[in-house]
Protein backbone atom coordinates (compact mmCIF):
# COMPACT_ATOMS: atom_id res chain seq x y z
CA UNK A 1 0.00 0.00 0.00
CA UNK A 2 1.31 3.24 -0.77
CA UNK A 3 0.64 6.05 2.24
CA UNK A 4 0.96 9.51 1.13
CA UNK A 5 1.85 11.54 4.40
CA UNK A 6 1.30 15.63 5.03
CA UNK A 7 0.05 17.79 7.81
CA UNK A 8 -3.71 18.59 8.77
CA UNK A 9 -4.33 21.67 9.85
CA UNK A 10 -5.67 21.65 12.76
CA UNK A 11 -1.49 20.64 14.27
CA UNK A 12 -1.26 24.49 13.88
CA UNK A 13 -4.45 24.84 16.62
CA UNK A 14 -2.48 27.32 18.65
CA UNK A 15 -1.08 29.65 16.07
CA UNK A 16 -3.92 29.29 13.51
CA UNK A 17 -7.61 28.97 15.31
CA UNK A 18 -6.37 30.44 18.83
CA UNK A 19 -3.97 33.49 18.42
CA UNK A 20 -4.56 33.41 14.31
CA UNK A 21 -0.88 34.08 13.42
CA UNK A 22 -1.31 31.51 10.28
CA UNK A 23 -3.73 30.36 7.72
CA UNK A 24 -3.89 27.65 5.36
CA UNK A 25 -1.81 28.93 2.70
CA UNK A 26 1.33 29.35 5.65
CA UNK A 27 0.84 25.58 6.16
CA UNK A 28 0.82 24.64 2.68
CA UNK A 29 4.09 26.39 2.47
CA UNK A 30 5.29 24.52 5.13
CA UNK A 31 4.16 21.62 3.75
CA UNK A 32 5.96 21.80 1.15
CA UNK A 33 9.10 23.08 2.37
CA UNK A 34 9.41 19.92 4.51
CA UNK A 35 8.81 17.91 1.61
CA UNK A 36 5.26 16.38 2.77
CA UNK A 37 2.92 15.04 0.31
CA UNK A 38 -0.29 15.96 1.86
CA UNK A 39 -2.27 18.91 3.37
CA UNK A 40 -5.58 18.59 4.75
CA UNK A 41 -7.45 22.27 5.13
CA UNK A 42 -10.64 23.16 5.92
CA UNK A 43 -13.12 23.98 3.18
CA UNK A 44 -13.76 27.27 4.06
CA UNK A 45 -17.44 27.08 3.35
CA UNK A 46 -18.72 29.81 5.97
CA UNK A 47 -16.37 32.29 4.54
CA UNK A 48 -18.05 35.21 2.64
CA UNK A 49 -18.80 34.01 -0.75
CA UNK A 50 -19.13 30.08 0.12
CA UNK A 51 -15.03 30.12 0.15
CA UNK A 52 -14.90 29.22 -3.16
CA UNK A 53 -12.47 31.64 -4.19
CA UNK A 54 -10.53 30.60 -0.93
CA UNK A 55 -10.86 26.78 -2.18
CA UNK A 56 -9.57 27.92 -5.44
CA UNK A 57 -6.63 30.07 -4.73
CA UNK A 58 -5.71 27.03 -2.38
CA UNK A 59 -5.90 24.60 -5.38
CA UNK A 60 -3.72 26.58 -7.42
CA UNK A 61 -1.16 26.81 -5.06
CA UNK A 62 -1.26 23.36 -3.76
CA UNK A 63 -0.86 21.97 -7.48
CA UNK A 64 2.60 24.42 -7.95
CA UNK A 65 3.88 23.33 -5.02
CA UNK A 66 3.18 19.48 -5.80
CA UNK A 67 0.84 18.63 -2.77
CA UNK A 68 -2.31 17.01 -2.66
CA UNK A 69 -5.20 18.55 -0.59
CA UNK A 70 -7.36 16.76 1.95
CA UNK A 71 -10.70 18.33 2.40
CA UNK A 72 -12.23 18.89 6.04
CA UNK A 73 -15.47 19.75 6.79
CA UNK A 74 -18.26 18.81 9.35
CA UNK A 75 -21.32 19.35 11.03
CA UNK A 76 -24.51 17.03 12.10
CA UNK A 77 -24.97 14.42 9.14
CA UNK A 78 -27.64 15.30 6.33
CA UNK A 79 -27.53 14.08 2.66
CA UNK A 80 -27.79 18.03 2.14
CA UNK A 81 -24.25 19.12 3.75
CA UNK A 82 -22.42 16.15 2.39
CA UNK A 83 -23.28 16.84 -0.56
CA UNK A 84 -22.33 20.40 -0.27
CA UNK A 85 -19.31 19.66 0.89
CA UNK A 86 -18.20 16.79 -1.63
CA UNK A 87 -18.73 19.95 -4.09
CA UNK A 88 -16.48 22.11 -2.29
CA UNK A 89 -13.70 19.21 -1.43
CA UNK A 90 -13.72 18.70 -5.28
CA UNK A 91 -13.08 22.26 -5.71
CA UNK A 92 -9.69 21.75 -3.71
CA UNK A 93 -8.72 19.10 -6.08
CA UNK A 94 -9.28 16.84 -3.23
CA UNK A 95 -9.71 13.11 -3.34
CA UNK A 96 -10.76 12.24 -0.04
CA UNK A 97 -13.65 14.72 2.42
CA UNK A 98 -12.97 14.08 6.33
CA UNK A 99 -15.97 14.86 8.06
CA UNK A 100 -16.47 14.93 11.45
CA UNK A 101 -20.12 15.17 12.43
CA UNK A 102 -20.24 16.31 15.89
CA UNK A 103 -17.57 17.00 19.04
CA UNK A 104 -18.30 14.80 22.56
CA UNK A 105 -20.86 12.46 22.77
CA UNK A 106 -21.62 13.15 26.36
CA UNK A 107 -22.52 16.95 25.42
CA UNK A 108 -25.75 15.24 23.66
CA UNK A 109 -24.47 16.53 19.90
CA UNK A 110 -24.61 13.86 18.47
CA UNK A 111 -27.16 12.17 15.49
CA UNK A 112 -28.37 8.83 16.25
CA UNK A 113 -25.83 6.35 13.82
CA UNK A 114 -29.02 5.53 11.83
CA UNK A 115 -29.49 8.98 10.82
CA UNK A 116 -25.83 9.20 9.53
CA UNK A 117 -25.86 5.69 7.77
CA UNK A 118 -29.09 7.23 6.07
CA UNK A 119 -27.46 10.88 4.99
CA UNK A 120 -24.27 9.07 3.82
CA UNK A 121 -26.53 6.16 1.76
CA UNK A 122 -28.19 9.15 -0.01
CA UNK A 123 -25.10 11.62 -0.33
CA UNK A 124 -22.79 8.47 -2.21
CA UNK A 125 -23.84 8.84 -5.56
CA UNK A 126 -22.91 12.05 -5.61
CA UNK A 127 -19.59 11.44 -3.95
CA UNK A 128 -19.00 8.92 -6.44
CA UNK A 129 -19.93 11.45 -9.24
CA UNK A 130 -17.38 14.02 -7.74
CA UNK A 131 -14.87 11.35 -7.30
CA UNK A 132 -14.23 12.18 -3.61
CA UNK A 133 -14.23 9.98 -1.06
CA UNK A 134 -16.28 10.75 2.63
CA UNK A 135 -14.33 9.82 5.31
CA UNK A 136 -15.96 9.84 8.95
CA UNK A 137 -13.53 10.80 11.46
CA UNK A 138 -14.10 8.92 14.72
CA UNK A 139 -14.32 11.92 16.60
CA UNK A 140 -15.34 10.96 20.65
CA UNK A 141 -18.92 10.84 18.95
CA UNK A 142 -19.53 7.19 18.05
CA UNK A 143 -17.87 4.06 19.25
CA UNK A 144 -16.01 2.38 16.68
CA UNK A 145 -18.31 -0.44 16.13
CA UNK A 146 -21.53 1.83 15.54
CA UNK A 147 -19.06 3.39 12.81
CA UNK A 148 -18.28 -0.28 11.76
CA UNK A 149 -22.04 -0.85 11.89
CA UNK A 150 -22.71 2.22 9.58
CA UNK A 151 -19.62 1.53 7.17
CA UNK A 152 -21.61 -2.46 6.64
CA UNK A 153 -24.87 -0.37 5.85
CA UNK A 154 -23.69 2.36 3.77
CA UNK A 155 -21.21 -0.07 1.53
CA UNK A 156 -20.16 2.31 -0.95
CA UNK A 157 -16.22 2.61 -1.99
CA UNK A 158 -16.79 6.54 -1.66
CA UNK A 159 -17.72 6.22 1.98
CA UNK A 160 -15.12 4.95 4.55
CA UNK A 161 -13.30 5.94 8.03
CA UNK A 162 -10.71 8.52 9.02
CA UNK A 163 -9.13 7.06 12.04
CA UNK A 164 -8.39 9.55 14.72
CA UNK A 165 -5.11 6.98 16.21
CA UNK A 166 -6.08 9.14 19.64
CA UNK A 167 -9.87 10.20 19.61
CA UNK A 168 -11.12 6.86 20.63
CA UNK A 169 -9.56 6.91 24.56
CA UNK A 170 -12.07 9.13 25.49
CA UNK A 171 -14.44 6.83 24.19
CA UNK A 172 -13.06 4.05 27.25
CA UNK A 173 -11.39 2.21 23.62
CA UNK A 174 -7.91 1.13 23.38
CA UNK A 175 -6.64 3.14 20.14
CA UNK A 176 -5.62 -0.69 18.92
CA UNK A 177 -8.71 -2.06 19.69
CA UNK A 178 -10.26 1.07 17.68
CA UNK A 179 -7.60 0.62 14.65
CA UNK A 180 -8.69 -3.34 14.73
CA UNK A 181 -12.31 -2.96 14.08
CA UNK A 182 -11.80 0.18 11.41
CA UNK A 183 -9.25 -0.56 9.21
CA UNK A 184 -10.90 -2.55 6.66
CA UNK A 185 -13.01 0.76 5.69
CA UNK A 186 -10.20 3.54 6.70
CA UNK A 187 -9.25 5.79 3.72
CA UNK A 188 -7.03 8.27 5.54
CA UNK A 189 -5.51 8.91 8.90
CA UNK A 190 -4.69 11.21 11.70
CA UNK A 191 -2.00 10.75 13.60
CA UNK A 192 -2.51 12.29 17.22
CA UNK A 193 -0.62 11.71 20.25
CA UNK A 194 -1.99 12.15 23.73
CA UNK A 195 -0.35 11.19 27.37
CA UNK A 196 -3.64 10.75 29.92
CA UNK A 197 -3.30 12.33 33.04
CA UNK A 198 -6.10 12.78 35.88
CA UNK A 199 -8.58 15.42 35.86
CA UNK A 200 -11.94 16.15 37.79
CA UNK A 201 -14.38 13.66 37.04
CA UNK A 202 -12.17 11.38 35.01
CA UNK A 203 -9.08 12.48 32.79
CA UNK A 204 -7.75 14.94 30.89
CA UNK A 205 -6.08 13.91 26.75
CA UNK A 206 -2.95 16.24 26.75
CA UNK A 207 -1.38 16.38 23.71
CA UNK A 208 2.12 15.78 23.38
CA UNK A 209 4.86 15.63 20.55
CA UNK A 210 4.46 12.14 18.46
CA UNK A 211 6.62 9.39 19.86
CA UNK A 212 6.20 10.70 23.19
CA UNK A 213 2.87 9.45 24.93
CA UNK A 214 0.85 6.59 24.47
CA UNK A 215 -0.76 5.69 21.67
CA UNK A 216 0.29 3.04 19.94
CA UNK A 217 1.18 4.58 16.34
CA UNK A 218 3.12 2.47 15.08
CA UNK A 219 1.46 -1.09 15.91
CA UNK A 220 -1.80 1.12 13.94
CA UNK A 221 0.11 2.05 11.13
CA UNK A 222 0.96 -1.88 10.88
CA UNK A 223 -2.07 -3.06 11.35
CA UNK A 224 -3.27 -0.18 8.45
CA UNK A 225 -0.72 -1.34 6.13
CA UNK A 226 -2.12 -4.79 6.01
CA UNK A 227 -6.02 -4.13 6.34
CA UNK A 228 -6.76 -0.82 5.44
CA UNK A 229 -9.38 -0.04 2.31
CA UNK A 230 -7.51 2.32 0.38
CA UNK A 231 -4.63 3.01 -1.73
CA UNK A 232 -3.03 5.80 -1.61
CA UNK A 233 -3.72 6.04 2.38
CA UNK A 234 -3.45 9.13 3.29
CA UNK A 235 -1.72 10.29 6.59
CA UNK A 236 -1.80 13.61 8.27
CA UNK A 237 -0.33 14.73 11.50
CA UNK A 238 -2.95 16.05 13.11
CA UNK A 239 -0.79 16.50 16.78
CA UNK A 240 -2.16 19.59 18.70
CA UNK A 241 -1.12 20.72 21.77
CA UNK A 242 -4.05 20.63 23.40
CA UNK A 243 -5.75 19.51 26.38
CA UNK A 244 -9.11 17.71 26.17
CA UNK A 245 -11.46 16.68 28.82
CA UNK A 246 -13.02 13.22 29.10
CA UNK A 247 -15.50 13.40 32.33
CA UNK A 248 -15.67 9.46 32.53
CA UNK A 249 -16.98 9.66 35.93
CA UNK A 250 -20.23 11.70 35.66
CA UNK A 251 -23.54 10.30 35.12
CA UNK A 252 -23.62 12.98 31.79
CA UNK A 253 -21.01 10.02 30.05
CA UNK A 254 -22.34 7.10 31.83
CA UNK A 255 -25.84 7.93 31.04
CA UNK A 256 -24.82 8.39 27.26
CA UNK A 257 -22.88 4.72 27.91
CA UNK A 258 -24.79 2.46 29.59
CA UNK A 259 -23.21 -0.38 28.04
CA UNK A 260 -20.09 0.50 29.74
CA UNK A 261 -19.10 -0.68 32.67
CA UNK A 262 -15.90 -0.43 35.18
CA UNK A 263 -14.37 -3.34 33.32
CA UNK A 264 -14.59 -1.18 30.18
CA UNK A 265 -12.03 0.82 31.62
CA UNK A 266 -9.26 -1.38 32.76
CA UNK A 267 -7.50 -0.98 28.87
CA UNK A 268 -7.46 2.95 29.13
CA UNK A 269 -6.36 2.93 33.25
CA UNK A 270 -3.58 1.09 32.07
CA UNK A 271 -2.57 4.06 29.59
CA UNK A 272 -3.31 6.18 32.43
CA UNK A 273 -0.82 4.69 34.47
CA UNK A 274 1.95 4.36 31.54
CA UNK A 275 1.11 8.28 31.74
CA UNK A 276 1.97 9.32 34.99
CA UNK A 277 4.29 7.33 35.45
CA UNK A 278 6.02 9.12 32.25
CA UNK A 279 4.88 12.50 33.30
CA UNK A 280 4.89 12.65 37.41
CA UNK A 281 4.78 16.30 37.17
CA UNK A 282 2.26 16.37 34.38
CA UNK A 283 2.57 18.59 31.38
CA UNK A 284 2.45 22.58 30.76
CA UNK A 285 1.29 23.11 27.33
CA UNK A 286 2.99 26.11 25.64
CA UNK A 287 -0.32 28.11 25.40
CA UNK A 288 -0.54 27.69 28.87
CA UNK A 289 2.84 28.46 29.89
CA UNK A 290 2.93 32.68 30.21
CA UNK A 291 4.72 32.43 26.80
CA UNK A 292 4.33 35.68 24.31
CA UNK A 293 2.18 34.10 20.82
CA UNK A 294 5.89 34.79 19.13
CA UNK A 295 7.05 32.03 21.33
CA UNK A 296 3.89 29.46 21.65
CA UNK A 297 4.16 30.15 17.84
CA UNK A 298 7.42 28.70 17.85
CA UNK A 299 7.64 26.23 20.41
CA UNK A 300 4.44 24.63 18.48
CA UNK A 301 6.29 24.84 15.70
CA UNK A 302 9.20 22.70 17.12
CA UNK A 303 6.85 20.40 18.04
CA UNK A 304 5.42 19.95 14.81
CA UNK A 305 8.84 19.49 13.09
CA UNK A 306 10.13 16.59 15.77
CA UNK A 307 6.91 14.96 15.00
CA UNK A 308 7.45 14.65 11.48
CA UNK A 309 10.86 13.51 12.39
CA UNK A 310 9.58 10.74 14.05
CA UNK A 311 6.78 9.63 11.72
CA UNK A 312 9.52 9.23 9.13
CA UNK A 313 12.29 7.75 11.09
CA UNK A 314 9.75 5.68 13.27
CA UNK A 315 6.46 5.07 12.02
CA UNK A 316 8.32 4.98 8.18
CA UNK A 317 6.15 7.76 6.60
């Protein structure tokens, strides 16, 4: 399988969507000047005009500087904004649409899995028209084997999976365990890397530099290279410093997860234990550190460039 391997934009959360000190066309650049094959942006559709001039000017400059785009979008699942957005991804030039439909389960935001089995059923003909391929990110909004579930029902080779390698722990799912049951329907990849460290009413994902926490990247990208659906496979860092909330102990998530039990947990307290154990002292993340945005800007960049380092010297990307 050939994996073609780039940066997603959302890496850049600090200096792009928090103090705004980048857009998409800096992170192309960058892109390119590392040498990375892939950029995933988003597609810009709220912007004045629909973005399509955005999408455009984006296009153009992707295609001079040799790299392909990756199309983001997302939003509660209808056949109407999938197929508004396959439109706009195809305006990038891009091949594959990831679409996340909603943020935390527990926050009640998210569509039953019947609804989005029935959007994407409806929105694949045009997909396939467009030549763009959905991709529905597991993003700590539906288990991994509701997504399986949906995947089985939808069965279309212009619907499939981006796998989040991190998302999942907050879902009480071993990021192996996650990788296992979505592979045979994953067309493209973000690589995250979290450490897990305790937090009021369950833990806190911190994001840390690839290589560095917990998540088992390379046993995924393995297991990818053998089972995944797609080829090219695209891979995008997608490694923010961030720090994410998973309230694992209030009755909001165990009243959205009745299936789970105590038991469910013992995979992910394991990962929390690997964690502090790594980190006794925790971890200050840069935005969170006094720093000037000159210096977040730059110490995210470091970070960004030692995880590419490692996906190619490690992971073999």
């Amino acid at each position: 399988m050939e994996t073609r391997f780039g940066l997603a934009d959302f890496t850049y959360c600090l200096s792009k969507h928090k103090t705004k000190q980048i857009g998409d066309m800096e992170i192309l650049q960058r892109v390119a000047d590392l040498g990375l094959e892939c950029f995933q942006a988003g597609l810009a559709t709220d912007a004045p005009g629909g973005g399509a001039e955005q999408r455009r000017s984006l296009h153009t400059q992707a295609d001079a500087l040799g790299v392909e785009l990756v199309g983001a979008g997302g939003g509660l699942p209808t056949q109407a904004l999938f197929e508004k957005e396959v439109g706009a991804a195809a305006e990038l030039g891009a091949r594959v649409l990831r679409h996340a439909c909603s943020l935390f389960r527990w926050k009640n935001t998210t569509a039953p899995a019947a609804e989005l089995a029935e959007a994407l059923v409806a929105a694949a003909p045009a997909a396939e028209k467009a030549g763009v391929i959905i991709a529905i990110e597991n993003h700590q909004d539906y288990t991994c084997e509701e997504l399986a579930d949906v995947m089985r029902r939808v069965d279309s080779p212009f619907v499939g999976i981006c796998l989040d390698t991190g998302n999942s722990m907050s879902m009480l799912e071993h990021p192996l365990h996650t990788a296992r049951v979505l592979a045979p329907y994953t067309r493209s990849v973000h690589l995250k890397e979290y450490v897990l460290l305790p937090h009021p009413g369950g833990f806190r994902m911190v994001g840390v530099t690839l290589g560095r926490g917990i998540v088992p990247n390379e046993a995924i990208m393995d297991l990818l290279r053998e089972e995944a659906a797609a080829d090219p496979l695209y891979v995008t860092l997608e490694n923010p410093l961030e720090s994410i909330p998973a309230p694992v102990l209030t009755t909001a998530y165990v009243d959205t997860f009745p299936d789970r039990t105590l038991g469910s947990a013992r995979p992910i307290l394991g990962l929390l234990e690997r964690s502090i154990a790594r980190y006794p002292n925790g971890v200050e993340l840069p935005g969170e550190a006094g720093l000037s945005e000159e210096e977040v800007a730059a110490a995210e960049e470091e970070h960004n460039r030692a995880a590419v380092k490692y996906a190619r010297e490690e992971l073999g990307l």
